[in-house]
C-alpha atoms as a PDB file:
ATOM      1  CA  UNK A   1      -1.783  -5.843 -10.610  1.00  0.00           C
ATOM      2  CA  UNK A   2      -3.455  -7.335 -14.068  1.00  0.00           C
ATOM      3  CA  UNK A   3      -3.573  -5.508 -17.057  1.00  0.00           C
ATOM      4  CA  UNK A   4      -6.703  -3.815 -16.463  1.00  0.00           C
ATOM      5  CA  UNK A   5      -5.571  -2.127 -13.658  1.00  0.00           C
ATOM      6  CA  UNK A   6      -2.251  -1.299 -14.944  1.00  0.00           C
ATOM      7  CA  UNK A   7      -3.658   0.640 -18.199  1.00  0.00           C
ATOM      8  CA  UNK A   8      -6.329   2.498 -16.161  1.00  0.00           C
ATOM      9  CA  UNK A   9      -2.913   4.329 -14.991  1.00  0.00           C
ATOM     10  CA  UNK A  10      -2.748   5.839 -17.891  1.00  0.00           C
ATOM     11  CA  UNK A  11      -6.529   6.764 -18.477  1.00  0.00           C
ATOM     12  CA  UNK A  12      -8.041   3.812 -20.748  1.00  0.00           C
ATOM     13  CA  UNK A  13     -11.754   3.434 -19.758  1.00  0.00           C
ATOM     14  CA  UNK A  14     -13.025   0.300 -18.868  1.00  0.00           C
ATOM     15  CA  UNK A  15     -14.405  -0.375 -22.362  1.00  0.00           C
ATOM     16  CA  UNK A  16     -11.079   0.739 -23.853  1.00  0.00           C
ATOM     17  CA  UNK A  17      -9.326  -1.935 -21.473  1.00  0.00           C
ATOM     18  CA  UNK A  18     -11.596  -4.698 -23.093  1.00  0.00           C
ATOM     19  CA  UNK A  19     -10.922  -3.452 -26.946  1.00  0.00           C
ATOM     20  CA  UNK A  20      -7.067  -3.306 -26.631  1.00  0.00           C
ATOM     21  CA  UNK A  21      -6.935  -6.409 -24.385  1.00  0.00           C
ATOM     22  CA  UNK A  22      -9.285  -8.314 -26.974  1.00  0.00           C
ATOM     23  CA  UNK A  23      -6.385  -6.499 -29.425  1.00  0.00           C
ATOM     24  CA  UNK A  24      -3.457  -7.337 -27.861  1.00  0.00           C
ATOM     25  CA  UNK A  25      -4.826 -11.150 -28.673  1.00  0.00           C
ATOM     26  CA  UNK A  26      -4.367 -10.990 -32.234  1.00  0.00           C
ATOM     27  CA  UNK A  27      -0.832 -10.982 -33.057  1.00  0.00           C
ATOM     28  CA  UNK A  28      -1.545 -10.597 -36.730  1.00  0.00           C
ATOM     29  CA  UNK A  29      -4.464  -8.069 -36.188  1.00  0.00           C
ATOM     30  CA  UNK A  30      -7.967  -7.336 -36.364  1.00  0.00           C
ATOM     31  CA  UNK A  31     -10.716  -5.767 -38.083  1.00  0.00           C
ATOM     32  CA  UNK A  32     -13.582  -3.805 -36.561  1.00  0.00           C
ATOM     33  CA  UNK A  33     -15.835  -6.660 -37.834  1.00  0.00           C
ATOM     34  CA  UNK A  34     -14.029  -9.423 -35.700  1.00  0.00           C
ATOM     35  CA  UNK A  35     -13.184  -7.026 -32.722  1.00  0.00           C
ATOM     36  CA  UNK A  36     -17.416  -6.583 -32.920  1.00  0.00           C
ATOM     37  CA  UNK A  37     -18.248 -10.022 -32.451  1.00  0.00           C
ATOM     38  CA  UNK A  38     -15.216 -11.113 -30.351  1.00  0.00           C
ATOM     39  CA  UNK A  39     -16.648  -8.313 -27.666  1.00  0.00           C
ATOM     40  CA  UNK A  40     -20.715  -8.358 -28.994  1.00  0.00           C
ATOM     41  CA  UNK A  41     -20.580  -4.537 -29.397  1.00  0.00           C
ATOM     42  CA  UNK A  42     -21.649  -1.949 -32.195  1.00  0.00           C
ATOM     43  CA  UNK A  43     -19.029  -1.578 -35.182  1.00  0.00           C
ATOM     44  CA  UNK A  44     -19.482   2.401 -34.405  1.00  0.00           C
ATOM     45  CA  UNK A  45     -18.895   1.809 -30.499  1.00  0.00           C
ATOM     46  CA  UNK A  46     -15.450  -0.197 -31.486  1.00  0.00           C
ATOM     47  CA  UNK A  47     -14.610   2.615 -33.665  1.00  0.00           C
ATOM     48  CA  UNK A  48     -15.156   5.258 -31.041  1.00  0.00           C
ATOM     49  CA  UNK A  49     -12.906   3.064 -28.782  1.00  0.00           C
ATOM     50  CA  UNK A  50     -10.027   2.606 -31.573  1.00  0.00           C
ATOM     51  CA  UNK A  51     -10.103   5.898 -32.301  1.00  0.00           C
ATOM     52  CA  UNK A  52      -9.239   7.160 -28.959  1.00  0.00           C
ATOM     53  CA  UNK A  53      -6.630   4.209 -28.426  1.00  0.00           C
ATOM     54  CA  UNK A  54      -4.908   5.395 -31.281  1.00  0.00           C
ATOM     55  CA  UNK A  55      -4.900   9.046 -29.865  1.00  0.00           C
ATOM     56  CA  UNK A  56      -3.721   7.640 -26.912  1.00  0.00           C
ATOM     57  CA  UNK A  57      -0.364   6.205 -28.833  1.00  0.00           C
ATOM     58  CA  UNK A  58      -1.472   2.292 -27.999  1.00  0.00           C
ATOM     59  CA  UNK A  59      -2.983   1.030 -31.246  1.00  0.00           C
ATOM     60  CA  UNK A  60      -2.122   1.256 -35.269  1.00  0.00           C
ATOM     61  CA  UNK A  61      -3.992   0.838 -37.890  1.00  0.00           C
ATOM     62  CA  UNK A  62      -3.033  -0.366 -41.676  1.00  0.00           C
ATOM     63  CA  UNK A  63      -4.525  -0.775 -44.570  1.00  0.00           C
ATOM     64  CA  UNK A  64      -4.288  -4.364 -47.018  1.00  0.00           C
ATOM     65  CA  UNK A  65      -6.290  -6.736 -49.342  1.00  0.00           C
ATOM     66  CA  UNK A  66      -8.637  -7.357 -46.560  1.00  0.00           C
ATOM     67  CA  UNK A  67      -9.427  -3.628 -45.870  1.00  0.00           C
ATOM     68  CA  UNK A  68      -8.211  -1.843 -42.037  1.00  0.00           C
ATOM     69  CA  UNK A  69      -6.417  -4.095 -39.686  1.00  0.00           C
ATOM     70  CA  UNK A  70      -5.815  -2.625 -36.409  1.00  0.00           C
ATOM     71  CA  UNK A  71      -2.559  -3.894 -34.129  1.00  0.00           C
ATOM     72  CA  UNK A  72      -1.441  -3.285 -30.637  1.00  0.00           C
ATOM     73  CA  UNK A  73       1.518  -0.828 -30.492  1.00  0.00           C
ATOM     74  CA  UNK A  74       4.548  -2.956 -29.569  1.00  0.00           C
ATOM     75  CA  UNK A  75       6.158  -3.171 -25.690  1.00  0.00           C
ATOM     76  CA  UNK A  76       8.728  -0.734 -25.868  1.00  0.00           C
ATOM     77  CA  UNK A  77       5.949   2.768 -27.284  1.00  0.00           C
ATOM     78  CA  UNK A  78       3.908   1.577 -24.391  1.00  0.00           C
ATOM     79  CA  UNK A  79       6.115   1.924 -21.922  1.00  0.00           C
ATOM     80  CA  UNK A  80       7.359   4.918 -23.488  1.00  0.00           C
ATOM     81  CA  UNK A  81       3.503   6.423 -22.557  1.00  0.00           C
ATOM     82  CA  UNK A  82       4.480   4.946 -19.083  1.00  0.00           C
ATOM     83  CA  UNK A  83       7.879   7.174 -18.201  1.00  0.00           C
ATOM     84  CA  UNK A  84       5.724  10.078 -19.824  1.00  0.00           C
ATOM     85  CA  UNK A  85       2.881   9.532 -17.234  1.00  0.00           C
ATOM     86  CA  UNK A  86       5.686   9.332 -14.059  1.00  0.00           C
ATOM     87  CA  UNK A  87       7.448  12.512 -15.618  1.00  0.00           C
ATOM     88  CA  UNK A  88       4.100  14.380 -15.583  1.00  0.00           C
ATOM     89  CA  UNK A  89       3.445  13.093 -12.176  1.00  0.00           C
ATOM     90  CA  UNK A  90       7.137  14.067 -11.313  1.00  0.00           C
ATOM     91  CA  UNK A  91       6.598  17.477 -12.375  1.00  0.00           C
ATOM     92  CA  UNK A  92       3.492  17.989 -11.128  1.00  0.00           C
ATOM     93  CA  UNK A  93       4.978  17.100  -7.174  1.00  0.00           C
ATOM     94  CA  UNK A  94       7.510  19.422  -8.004  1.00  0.00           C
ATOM     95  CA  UNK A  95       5.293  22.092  -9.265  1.00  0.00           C
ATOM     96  CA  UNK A  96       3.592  21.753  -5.783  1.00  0.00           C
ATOM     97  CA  UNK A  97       5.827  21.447  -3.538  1.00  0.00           C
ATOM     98  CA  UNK A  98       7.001  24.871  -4.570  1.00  0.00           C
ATOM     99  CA  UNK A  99       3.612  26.324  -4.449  1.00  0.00           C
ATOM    100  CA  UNK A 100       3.591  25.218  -0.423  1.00  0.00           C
ATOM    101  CA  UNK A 101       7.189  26.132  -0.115  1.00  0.00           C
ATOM    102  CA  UNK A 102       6.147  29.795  -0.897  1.00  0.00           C
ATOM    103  CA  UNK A 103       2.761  29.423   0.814  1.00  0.00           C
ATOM    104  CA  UNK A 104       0.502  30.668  -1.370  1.00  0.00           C
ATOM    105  CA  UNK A 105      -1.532  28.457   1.021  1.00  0.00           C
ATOM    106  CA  UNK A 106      -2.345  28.121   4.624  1.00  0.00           C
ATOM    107  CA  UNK A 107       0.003  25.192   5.955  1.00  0.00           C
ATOM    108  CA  UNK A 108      -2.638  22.595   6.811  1.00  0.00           C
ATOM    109  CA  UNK A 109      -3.457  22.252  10.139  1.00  0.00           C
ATOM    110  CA  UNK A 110      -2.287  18.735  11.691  1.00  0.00           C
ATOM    111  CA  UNK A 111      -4.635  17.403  14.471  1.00  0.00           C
ATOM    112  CA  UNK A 112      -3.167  16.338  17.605  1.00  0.00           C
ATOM    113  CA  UNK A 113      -6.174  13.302  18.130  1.00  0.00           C
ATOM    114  CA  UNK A 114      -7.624  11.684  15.604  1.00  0.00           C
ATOM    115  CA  UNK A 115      -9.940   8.642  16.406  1.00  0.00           C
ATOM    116  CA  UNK A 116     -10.955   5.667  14.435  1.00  0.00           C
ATOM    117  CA  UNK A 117     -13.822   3.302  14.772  1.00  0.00           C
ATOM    118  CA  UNK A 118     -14.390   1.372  11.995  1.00  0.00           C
ATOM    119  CA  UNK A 119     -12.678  -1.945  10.512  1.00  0.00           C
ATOM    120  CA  UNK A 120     -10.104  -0.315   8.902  1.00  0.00           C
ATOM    121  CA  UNK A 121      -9.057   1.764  11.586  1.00  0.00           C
ATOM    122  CA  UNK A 122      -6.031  -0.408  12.319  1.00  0.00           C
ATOM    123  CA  UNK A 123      -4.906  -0.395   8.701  1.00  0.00           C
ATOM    124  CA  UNK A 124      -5.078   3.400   8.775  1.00  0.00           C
ATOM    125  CA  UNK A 125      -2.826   3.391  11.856  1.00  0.00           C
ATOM    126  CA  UNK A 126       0.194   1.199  10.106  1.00  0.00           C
ATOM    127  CA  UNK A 127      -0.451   3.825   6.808  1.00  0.00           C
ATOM    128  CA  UNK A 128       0.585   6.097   9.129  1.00  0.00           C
ATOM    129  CA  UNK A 129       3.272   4.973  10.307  1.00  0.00           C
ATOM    130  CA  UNK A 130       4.853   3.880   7.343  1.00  0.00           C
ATOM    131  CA  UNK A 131       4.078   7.463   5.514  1.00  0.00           C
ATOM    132  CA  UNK A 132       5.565   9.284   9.099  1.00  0.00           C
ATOM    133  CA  UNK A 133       9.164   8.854   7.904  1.00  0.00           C
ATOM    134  CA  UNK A 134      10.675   7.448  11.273  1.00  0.00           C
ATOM    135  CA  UNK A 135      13.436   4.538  11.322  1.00  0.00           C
ATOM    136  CA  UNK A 136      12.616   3.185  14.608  1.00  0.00           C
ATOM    137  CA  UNK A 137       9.617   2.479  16.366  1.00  0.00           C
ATOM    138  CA  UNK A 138       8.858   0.570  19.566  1.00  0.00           C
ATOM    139  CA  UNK A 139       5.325  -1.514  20.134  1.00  0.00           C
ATOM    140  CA  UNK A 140       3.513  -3.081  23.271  1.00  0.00           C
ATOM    141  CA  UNK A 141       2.671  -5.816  20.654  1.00  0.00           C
ATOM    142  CA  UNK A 142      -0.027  -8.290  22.149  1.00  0.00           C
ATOM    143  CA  UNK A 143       0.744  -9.696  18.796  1.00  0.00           C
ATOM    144  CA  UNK A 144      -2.271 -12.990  19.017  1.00  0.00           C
ATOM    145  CA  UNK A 145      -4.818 -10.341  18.891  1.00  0.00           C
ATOM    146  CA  UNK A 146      -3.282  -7.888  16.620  1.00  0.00           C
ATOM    147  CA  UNK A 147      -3.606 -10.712  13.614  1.00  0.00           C
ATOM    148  CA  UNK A 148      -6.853 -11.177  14.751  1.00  0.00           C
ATOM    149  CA  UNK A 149      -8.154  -7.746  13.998  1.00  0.00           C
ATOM    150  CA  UNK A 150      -5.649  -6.584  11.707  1.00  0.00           C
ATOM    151  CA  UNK A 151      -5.756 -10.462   9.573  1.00  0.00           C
ATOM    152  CA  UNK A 152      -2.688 -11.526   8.280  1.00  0.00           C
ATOM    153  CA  UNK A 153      -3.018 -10.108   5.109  1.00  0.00           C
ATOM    154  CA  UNK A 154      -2.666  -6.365   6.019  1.00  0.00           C
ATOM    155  CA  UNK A 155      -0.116  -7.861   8.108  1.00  0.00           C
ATOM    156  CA  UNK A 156       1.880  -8.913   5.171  1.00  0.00           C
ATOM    157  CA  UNK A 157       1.649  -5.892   3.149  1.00  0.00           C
ATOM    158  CA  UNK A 158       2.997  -3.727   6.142  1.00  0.00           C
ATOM    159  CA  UNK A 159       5.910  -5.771   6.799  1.00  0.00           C
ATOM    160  CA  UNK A 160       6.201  -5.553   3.217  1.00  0.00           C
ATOM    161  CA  UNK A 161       6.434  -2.061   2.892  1.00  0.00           C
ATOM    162  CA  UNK A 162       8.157  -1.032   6.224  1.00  0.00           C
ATOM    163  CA  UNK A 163      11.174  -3.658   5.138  1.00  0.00           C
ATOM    164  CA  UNK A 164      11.096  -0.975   1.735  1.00  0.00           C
ATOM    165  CA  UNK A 165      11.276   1.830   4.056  1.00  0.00           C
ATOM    166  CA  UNK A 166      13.445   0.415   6.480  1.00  0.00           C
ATOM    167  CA  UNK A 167      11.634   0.686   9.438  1.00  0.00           C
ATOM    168  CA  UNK A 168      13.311  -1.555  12.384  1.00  0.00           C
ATOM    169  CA  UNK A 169      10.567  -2.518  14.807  1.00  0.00           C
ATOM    170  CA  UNK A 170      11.115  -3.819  18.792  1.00  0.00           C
ATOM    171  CA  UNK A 171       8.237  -5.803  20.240  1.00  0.00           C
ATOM    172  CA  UNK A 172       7.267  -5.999  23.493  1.00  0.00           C
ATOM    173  CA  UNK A 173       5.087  -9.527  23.461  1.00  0.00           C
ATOM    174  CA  UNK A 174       2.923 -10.194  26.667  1.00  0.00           C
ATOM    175  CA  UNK A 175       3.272 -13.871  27.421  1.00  0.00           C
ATOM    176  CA  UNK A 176      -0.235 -14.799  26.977  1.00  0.00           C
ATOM    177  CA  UNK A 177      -0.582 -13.496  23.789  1.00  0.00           C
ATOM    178  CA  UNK A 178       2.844 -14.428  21.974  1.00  0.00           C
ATOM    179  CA  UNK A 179       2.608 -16.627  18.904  1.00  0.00           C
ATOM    180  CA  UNK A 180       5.541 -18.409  16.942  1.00  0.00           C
ATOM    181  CA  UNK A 181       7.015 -16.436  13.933  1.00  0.00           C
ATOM    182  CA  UNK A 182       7.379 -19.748  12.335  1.00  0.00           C
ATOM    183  CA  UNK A 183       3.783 -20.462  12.017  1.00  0.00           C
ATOM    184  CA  UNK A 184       2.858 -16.982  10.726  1.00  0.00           C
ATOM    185  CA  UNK A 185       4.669 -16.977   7.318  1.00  0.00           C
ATOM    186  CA  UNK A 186       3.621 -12.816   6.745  1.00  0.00           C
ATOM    187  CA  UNK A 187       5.870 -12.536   9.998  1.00  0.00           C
ATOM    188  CA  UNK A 188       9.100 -14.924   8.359  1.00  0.00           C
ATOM    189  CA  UNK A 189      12.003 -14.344   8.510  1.00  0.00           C
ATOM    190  CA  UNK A 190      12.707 -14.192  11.799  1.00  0.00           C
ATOM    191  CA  UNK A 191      15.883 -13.365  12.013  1.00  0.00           C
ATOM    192  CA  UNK A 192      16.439  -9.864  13.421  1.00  0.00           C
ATOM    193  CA  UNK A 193      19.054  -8.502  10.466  1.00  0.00           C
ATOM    194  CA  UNK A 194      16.513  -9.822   7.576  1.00  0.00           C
ATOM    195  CA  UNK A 195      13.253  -8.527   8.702  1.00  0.00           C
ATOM    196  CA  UNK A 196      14.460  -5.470  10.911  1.00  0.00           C
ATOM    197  CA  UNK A 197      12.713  -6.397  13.774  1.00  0.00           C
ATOM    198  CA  UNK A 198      13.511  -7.923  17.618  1.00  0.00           C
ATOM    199  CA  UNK A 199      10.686  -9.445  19.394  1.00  0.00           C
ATOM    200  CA  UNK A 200      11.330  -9.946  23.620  1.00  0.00           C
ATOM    201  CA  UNK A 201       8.578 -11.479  25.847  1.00  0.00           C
ATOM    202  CA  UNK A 202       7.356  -9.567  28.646  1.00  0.00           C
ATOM    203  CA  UNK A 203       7.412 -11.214  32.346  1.00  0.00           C
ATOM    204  CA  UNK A 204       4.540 -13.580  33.196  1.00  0.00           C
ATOM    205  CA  UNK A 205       2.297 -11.192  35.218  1.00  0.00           C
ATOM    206  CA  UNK A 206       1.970  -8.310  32.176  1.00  0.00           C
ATOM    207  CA  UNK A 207      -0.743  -8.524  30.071  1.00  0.00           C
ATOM    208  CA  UNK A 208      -2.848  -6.747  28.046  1.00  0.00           C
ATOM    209  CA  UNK A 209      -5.397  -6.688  24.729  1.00  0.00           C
ATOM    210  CA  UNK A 210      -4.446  -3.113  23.438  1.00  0.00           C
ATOM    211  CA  UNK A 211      -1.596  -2.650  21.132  1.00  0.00           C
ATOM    212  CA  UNK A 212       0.389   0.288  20.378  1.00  0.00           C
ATOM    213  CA  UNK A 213       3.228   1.790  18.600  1.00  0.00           C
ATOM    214  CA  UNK A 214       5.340   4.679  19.702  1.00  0.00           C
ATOM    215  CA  UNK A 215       7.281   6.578  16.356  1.00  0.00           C
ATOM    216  CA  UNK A 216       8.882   9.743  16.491  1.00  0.00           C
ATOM    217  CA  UNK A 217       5.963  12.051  18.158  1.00  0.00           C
ATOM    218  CA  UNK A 218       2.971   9.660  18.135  1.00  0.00           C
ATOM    219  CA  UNK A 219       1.768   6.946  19.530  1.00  0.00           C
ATOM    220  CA  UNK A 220      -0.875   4.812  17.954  1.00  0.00           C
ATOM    221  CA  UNK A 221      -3.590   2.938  19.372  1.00  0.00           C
ATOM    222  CA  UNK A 222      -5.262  -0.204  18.339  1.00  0.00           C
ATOM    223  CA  UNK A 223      -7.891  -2.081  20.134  1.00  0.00           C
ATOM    224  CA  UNK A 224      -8.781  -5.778  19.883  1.00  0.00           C
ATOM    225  CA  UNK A 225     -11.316  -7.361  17.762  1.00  0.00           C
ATOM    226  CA  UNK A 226     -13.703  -7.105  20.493  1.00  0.00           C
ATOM    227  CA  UNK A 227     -13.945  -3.258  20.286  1.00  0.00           C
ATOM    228  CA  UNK A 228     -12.257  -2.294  17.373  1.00  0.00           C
ATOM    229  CA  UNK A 229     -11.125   0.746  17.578  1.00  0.00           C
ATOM    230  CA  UNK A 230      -7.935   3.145  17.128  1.00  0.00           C
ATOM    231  CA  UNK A 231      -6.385   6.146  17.484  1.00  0.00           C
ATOM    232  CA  UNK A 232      -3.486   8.337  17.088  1.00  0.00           C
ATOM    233  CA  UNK A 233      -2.036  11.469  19.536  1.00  0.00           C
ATOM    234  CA  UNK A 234       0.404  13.250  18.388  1.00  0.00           C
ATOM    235  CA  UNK A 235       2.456  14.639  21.498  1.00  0.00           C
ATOM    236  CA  UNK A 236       5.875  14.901  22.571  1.00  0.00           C
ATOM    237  CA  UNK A 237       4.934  14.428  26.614  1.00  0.00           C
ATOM    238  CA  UNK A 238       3.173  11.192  25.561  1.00  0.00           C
ATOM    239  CA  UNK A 239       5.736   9.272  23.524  1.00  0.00           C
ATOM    240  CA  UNK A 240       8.300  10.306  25.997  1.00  0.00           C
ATOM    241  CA  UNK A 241       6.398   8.873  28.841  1.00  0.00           C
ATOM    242  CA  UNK A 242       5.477   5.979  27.228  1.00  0.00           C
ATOM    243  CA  UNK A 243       8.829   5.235  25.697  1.00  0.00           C
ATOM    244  CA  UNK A 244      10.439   5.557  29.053  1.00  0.00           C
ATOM    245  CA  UNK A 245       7.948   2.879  30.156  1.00  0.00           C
ATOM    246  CA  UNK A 246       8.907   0.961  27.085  1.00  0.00           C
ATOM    247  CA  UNK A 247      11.996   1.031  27.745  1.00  0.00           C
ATOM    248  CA  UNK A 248      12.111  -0.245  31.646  1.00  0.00           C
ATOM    249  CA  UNK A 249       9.671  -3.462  30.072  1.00  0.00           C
ATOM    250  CA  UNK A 250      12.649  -3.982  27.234  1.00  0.00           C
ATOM    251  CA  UNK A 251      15.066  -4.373  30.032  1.00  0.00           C
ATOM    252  CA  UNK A 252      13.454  -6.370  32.421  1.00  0.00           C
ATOM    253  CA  UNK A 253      11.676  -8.166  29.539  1.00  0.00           C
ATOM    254  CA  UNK A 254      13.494 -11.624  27.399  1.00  0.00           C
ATOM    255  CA  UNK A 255      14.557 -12.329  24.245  1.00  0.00           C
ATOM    256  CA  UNK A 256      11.941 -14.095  22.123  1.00  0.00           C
ATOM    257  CA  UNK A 257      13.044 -17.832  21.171  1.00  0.00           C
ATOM    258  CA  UNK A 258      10.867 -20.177  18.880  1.00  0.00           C
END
């Protein structure tokens, strides 16, 4: 995250992003004159943006021989407007998860299908299953076209989180569509213990291009690139059934081996 992104957590417009950056430059301060020309903007438009930085607790002004300097508050007030933003936040969860503890709202209805069909369908599949809460999941993983239509990169960032979360995964790899962990560094490491995850290699005459995962209640569904597609069904009957089946193909299946 750079610095732009990491004040707009804390409400600093764009413009106010470029005045305390172009701030936070000079050590020994600035006037409104210099900040003008450093950013080619109106002396009344820097102003307005000082102003409200110094509202905001980020910026200080002083007066000397050569009239108002303004300075960047130092490291340890700004992160003090950080803890006040997460206990805000903090309070604010709180604050509703007792409203919906005493209902004063309809619990929300949670659909048993829902069906995805655009690029990011597969991404919105793996948010889900990282947000369900389950420890253990199980996935018919044909993994050479998953990275194709998922790309490495989202990749990454789920094995990322999940390790956070602690989510141990077994894979179910058809043989024509394994690929070797050591090649694929968003898939590293490969031992089990490290990245909470056992891959085994289905017999020769299994195959298939759709993946899915089961986890707790749900199975999700994602389609190669060819279709690209996904979906998720929430049922009990299903995830049984198909984590029966899973379970037969882990037995009969072997143990993956670079």
């Amino acid at each position: 995250m750079n610095i732009a992104a990491s004040l707009q957590q804390i409400n600093l417009t764009d413009l106010e992003t470029r005045t305390f950056t172009a701030l936070l430059a000079e050590p020994k301060g600035s006037s409104v004159l210099n900040l003008s020309k450093k950013l080619n903007l109106p002396r009344t438009t820097i102003y307005g943006h000082l102003d409200s930085l110094i509202q905001k607790g980020l910026v200080k002004k002083t007066l000397g021989e050569q009239g108002t300097l303004f300075f960047t508050e130092n490291l340890e007030t700004i992160s003090s407007l950080y803890d006040k933003k997460i206990k805000q936040l903090k309070k604010a969860k709180n604050n509703l998860a007792e409203v919906i503890k005493k209902q004063e709202f309809p619990a929300s209805y949670q659909p048993k299908f829902i069906y995805y069909d655009k690029p990011g369908a597969g991404q919105a599949i793996l948010r889900d299953i990282l947000h369900s809460g389950v420890k253990k999941s199980q996935w018919f993983w044909p993994i050479k076209e998953m990275i194709k239509v998922l790309t490495p990169e989202i990749m990454e960032w789920f094995n990322k989180e999940r390790l956070i979360r602690g989510i141990w995964l077994d894979h179910l790899w058809p043989p024509k569509r394994r690929v070797q962990i050591k090649e694929h560094p968003f898939m590293l490491p490969a031992d089990p213990k490290k990245s909470l995850r056992k891959v085994k290699i289905l017999p020769d005459n299994i195959d298939q291009t759709l993946g899915y995962c089961i986890y707790g209640t749900k199975v999700g569904f994602i389609s190669s690139e060819r279709e690209n597609y996904g979906f998720i069904v929430d049922s009990q009957e299903l995830s049984q059934t198909l984590k029966s089946q899973f379970d037969y193909f882990w037995k009969i299946s072997k143990e993956y081996k670079e």
